[in-house]
N, C-alpha and C. Protein backbone atom coordinates (compact mmCIF):
# COMPACT_ATOMS: atom_id res chain seq x y z
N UNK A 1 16.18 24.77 23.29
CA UNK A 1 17.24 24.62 22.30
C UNK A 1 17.17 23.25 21.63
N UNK A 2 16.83 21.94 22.16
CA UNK A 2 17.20 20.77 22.16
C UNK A 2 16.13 20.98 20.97
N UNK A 3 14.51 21.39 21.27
CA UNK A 3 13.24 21.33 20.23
C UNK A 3 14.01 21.85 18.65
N UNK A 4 14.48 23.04 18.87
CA UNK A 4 14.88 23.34 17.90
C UNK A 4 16.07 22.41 16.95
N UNK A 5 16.64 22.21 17.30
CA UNK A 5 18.33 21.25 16.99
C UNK A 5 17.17 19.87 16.35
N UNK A 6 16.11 19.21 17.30
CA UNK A 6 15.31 18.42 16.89
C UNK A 6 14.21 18.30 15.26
N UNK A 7 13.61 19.62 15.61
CA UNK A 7 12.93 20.22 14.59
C UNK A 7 13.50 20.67 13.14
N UNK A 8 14.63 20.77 13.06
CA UNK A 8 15.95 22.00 12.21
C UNK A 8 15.63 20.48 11.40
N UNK A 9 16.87 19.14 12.00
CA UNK A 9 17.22 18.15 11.28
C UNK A 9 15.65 17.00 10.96
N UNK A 10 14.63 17.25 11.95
CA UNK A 10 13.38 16.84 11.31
C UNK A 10 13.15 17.14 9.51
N UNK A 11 13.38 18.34 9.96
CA UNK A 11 12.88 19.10 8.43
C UNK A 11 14.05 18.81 7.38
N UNK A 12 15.38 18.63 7.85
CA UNK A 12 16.30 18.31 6.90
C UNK A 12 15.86 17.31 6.37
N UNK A 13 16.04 15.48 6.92
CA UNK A 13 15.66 14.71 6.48
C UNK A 13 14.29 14.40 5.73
N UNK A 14 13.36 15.13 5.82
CA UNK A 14 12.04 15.23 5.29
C UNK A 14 12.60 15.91 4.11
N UNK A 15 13.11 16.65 3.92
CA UNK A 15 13.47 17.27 2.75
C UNK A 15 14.41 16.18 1.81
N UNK A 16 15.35 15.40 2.10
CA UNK A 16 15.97 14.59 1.50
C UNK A 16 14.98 13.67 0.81
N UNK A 17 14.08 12.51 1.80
CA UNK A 17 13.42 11.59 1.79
C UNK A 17 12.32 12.03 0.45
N UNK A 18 11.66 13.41 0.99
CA UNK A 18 10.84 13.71 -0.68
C UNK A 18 12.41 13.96 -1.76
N UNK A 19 13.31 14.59 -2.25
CA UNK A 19 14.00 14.23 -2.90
C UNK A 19 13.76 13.20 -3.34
N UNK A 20 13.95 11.92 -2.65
CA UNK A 20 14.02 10.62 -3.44
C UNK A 20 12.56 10.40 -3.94
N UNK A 21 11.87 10.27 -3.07
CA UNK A 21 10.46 10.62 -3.57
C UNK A 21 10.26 11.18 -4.61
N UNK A 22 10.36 12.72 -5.37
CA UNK A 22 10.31 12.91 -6.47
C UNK A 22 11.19 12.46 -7.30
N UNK A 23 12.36 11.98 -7.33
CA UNK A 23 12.94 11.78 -8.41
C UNK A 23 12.76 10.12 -9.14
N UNK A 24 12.29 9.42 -8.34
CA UNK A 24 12.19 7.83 -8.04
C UNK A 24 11.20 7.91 -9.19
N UNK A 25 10.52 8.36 -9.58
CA UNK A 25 9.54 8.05 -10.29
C UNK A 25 10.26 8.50 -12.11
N UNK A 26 10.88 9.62 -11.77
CA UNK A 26 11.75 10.00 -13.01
C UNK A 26 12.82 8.90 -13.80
N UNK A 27 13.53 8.58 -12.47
CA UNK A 27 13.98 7.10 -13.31
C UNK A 27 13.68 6.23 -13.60
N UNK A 28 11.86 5.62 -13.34
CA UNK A 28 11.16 5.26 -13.75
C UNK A 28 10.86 5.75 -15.38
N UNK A 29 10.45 6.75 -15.66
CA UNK A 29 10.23 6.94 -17.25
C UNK A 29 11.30 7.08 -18.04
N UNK A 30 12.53 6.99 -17.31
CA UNK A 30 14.01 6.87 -18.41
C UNK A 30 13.85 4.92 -18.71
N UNK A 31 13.54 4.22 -17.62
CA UNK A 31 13.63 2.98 -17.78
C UNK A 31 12.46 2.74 -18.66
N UNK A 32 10.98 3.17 -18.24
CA UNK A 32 10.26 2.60 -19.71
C UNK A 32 10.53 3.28 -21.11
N UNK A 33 11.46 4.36 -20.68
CA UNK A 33 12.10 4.51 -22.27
C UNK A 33 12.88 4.30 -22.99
N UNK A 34 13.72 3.48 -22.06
CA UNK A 34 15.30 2.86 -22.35
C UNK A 34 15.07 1.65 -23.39
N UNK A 35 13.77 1.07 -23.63
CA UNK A 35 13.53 0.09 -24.79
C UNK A 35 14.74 -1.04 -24.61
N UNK A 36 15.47 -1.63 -25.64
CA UNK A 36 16.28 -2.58 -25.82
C UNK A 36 17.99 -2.18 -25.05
N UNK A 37 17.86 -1.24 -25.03
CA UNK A 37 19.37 -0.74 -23.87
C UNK A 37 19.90 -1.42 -22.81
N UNK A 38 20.31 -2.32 -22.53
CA UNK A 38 20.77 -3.15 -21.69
C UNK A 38 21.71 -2.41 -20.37
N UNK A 39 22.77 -1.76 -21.19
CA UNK A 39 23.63 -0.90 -20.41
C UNK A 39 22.92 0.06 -20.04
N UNK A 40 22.30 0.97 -20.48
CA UNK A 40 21.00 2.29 -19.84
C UNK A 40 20.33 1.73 -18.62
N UNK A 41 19.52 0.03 -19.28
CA UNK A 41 18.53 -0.32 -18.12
C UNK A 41 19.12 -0.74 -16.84
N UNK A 42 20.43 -1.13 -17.13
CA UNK A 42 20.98 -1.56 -15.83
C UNK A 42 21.56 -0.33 -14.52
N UNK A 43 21.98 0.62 -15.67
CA UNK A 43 22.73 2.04 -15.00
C UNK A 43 21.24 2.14 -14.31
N UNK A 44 20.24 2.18 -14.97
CA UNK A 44 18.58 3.14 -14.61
C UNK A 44 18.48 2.39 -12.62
N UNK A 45 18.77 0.82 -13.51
CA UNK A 45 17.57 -0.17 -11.87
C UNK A 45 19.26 -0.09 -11.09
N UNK A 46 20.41 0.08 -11.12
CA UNK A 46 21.11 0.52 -10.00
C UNK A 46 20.82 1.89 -9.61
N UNK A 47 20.79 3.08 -10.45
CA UNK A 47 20.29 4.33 -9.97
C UNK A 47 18.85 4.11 -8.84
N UNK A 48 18.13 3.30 -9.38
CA UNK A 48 16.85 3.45 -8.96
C UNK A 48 17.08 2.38 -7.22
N UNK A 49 17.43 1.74 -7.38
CA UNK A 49 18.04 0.75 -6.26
C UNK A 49 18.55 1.61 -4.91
N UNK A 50 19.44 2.08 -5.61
CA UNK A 50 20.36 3.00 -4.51
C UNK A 50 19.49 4.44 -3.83
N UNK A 51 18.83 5.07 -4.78
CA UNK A 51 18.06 6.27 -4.64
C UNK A 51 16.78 5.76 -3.44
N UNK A 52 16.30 4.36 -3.85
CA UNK A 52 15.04 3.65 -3.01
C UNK A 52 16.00 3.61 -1.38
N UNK A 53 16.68 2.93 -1.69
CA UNK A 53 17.60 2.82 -0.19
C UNK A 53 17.51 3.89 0.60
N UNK A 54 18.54 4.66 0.08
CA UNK A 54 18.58 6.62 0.51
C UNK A 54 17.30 6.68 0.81
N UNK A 55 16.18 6.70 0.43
CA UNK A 55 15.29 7.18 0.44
C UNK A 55 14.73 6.61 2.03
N UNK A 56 14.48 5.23 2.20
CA UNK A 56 14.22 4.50 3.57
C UNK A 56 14.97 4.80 4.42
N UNK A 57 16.19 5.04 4.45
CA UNK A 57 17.15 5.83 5.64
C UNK A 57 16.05 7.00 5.82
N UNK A 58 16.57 7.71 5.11
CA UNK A 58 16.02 9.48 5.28
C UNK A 58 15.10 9.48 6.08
N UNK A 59 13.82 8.31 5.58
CA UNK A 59 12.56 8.26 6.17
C UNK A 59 12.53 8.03 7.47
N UNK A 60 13.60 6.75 7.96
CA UNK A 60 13.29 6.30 9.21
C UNK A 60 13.90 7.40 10.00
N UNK A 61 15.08 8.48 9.60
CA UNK A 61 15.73 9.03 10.62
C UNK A 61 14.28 10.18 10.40
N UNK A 62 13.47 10.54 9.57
CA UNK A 62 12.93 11.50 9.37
C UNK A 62 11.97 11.24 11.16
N UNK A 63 11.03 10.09 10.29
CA UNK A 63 10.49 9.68 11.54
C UNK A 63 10.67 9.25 12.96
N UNK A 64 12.02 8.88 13.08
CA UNK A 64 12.34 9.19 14.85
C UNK A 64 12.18 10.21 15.18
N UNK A 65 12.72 11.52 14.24
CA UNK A 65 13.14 12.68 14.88
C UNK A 65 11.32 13.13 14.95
N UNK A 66 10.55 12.78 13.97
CA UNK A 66 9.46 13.30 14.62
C UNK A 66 8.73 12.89 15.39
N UNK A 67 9.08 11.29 15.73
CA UNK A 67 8.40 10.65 17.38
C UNK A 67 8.94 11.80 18.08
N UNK A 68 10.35 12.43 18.16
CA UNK A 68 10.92 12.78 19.30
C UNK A 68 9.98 13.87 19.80
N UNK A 69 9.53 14.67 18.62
CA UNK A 69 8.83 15.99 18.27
C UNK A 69 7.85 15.60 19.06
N UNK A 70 6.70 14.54 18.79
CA UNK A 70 5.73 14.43 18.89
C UNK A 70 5.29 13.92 20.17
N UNK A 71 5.93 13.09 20.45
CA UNK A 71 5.81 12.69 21.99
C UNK A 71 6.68 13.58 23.21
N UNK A 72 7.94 14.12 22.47
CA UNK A 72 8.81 14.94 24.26
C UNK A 72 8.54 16.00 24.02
N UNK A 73 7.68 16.64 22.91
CA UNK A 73 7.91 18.23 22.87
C UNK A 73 5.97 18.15 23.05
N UNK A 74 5.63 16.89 22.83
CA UNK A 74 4.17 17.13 22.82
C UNK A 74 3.14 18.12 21.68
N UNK A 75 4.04 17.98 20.62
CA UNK A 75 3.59 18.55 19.48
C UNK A 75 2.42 17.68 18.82
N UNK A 76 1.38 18.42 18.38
CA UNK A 76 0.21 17.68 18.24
C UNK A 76 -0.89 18.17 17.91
N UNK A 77 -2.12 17.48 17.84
CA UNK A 77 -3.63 17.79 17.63
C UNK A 77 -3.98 17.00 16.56
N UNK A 78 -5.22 17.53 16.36
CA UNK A 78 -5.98 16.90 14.70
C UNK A 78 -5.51 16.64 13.57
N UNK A 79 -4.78 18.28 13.65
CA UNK A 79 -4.10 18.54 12.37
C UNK A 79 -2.85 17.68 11.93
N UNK A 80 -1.88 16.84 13.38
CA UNK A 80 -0.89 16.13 13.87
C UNK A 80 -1.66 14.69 12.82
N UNK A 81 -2.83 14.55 12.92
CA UNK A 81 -3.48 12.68 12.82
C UNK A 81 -3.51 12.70 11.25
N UNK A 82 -4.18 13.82 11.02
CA UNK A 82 -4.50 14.02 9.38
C UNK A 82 -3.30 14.06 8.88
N UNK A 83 -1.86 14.65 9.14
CA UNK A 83 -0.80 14.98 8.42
C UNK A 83 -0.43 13.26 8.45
N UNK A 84 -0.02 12.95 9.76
CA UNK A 84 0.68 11.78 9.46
C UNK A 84 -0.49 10.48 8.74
N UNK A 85 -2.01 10.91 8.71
CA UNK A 85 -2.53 9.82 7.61
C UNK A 85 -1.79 9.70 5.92
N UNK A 86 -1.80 11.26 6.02
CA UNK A 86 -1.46 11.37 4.31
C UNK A 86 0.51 10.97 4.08
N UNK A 87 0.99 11.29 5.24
CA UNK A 87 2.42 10.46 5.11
C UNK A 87 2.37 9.08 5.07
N UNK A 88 1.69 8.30 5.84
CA UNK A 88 1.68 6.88 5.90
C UNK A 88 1.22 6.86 4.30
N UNK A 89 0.06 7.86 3.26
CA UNK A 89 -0.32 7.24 1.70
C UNK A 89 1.37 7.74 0.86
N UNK A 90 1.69 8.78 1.67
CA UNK A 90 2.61 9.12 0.52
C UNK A 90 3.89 7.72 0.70
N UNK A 91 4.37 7.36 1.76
CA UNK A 91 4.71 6.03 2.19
C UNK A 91 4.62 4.87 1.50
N UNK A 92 3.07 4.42 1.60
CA UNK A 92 2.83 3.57 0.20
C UNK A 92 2.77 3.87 -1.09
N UNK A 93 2.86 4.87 -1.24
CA UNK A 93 3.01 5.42 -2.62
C UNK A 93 4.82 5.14 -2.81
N UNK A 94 5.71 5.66 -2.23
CA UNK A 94 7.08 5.45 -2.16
C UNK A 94 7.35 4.21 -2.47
N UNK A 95 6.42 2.66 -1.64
CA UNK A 95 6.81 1.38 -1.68
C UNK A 95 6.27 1.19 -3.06
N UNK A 96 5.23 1.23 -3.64
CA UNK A 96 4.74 0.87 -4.71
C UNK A 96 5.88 1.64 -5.58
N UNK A 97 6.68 2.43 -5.56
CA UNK A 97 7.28 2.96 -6.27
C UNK A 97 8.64 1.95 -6.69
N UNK A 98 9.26 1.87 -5.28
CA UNK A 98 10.14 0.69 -5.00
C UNK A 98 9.86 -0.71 -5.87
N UNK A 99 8.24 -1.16 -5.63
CA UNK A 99 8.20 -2.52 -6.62
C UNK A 99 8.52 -2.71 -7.52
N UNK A 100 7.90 -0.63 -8.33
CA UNK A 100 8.42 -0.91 -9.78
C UNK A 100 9.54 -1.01 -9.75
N UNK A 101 10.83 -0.59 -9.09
CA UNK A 101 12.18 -0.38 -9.57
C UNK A 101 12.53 -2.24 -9.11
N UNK A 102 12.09 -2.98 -8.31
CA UNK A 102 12.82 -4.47 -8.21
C UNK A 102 11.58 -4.66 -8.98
N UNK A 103 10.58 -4.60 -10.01
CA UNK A 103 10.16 -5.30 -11.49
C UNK A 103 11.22 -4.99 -12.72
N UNK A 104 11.41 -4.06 -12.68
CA UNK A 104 12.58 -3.86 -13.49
C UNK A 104 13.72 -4.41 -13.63
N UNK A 105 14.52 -4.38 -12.33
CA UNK A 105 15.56 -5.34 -11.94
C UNK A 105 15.36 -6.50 -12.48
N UNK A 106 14.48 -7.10 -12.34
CA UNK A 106 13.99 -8.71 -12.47
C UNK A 106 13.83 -8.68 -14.14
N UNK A 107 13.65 -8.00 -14.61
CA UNK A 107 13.39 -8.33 -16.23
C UNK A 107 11.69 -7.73 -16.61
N UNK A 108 11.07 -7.60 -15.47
CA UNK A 108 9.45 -7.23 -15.88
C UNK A 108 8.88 -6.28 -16.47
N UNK A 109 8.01 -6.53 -17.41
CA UNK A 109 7.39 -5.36 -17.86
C UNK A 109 6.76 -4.10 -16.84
N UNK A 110 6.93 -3.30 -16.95
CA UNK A 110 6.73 -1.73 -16.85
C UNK A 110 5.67 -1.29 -17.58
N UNK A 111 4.74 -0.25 -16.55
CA UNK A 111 3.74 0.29 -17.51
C UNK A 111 4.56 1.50 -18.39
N UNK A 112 3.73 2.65 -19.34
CA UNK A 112 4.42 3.13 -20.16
C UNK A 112 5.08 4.60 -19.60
N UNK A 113 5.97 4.92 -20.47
CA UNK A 113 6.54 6.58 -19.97
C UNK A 113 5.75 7.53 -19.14
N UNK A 114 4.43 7.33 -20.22
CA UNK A 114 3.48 8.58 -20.13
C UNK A 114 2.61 8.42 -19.00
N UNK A 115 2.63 6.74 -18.43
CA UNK A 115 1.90 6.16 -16.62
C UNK A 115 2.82 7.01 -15.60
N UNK A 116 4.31 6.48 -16.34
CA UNK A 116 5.04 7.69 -14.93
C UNK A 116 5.17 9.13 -14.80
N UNK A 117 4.78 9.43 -15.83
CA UNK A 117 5.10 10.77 -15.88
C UNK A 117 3.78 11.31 -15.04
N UNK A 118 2.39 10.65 -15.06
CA UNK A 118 1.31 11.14 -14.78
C UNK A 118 1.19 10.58 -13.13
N UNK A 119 2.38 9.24 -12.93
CA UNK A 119 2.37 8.90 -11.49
C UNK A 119 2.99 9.78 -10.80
N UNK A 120 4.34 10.39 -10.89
CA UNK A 120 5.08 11.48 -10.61
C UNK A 120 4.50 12.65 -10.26
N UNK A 121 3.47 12.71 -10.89
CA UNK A 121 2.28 14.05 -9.61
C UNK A 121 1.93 13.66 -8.30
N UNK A 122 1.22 12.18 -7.80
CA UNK A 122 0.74 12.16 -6.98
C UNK A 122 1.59 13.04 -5.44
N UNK A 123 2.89 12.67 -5.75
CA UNK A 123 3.89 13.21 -4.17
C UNK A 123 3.27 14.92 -4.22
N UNK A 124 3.25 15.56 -5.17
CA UNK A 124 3.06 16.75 -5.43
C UNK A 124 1.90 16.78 -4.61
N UNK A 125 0.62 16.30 -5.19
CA UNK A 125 -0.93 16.17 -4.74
C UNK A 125 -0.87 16.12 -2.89
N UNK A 126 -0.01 15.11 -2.74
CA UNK A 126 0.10 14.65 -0.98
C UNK A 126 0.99 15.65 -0.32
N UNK A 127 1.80 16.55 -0.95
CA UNK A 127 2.69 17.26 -0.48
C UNK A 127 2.20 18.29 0.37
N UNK A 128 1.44 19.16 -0.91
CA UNK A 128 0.92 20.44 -0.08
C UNK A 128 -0.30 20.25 0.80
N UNK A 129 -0.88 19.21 0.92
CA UNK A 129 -1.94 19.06 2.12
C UNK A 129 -1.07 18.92 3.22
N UNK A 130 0.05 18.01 3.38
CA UNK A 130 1.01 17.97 4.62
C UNK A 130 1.09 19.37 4.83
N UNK A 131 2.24 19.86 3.87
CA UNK A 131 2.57 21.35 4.80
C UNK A 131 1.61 22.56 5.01
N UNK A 132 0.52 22.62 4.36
CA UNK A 132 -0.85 23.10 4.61
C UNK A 132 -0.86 22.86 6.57
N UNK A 133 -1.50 21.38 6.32
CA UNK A 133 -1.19 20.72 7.61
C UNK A 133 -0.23 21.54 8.90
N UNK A 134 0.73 21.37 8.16
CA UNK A 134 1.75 21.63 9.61
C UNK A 134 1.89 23.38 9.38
N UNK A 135 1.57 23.44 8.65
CA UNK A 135 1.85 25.37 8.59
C UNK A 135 1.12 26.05 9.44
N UNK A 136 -0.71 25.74 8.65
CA UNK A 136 -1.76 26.32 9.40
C UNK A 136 -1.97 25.52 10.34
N UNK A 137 -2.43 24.73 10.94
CA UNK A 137 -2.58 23.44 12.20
C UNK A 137 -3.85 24.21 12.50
N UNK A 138 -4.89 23.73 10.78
CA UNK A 138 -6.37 24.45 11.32
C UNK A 138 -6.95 23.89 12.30
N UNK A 139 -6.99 22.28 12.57
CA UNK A 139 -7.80 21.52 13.68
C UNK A 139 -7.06 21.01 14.51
């Protein structure tokens, strides 16, 4: 029972944490489009501020609950090493995401709309190899 109750809210918080994950990048291309908007850019880098936060909660509760998985339920293998490689990129992908939103904050230039819009795939790209990963658990 306990695996399950464990596993249930694993998957909740993983589900939140990409939430922020995909959307983090969206308020990214409202901000390189917000041009001279002062009031927009500020609403954008508090949206983007708060959403980054949320987002590092989610993650860390994501990841206890799957130490818990991984070490007391002994859930595991190959397929276990490869998934969590491509979480640790999607991870840095999240922080690099974060920089842009405190460059913004700060006054810094931003690359253009059309950089985020084309950055905003990568979570997609890293996504379905994870649950590939944990679905089939080919190795």
């Amino acid at each position: 029972m306990a695996y399950f109750w464990t596993k249930t809210l694993h998957i909740l918080f993983v589900i939140a944490w990409m939430a922020a994950v995909f959307y983090l990048p969206r308020i990214l291309v409202n901000l390189a489009e917000a041009g001279d908007h002062p009031a927009v850019r500020e609403r954008l880098v508090l949206m983007g501020r708060r959403l980054y936060g949320f987002g590092h909660a989610m993650f860390g509760i994501a990841l206890i609950l799957g130490m818990v998985l991984w070490m007391h339920f002994r859930i595991g293998g190959g397929w276990m090493h490869a998934k969590l490689t491509l979480v640790l990129v999607l991870m840095g992908y999240y922080i690099v995401t974060g920089r842009y939103v405190k460059r913004a904050a700060a006054g810094g230039a931003l690359p253009s709309a059309t950089f985020f819009r084309w950055f905003n795939e990568a979570p997609l790209l890293l996504a379905i190899p994870i649950i590939y990963l944990v679905v089939a658990k080919p190795f």
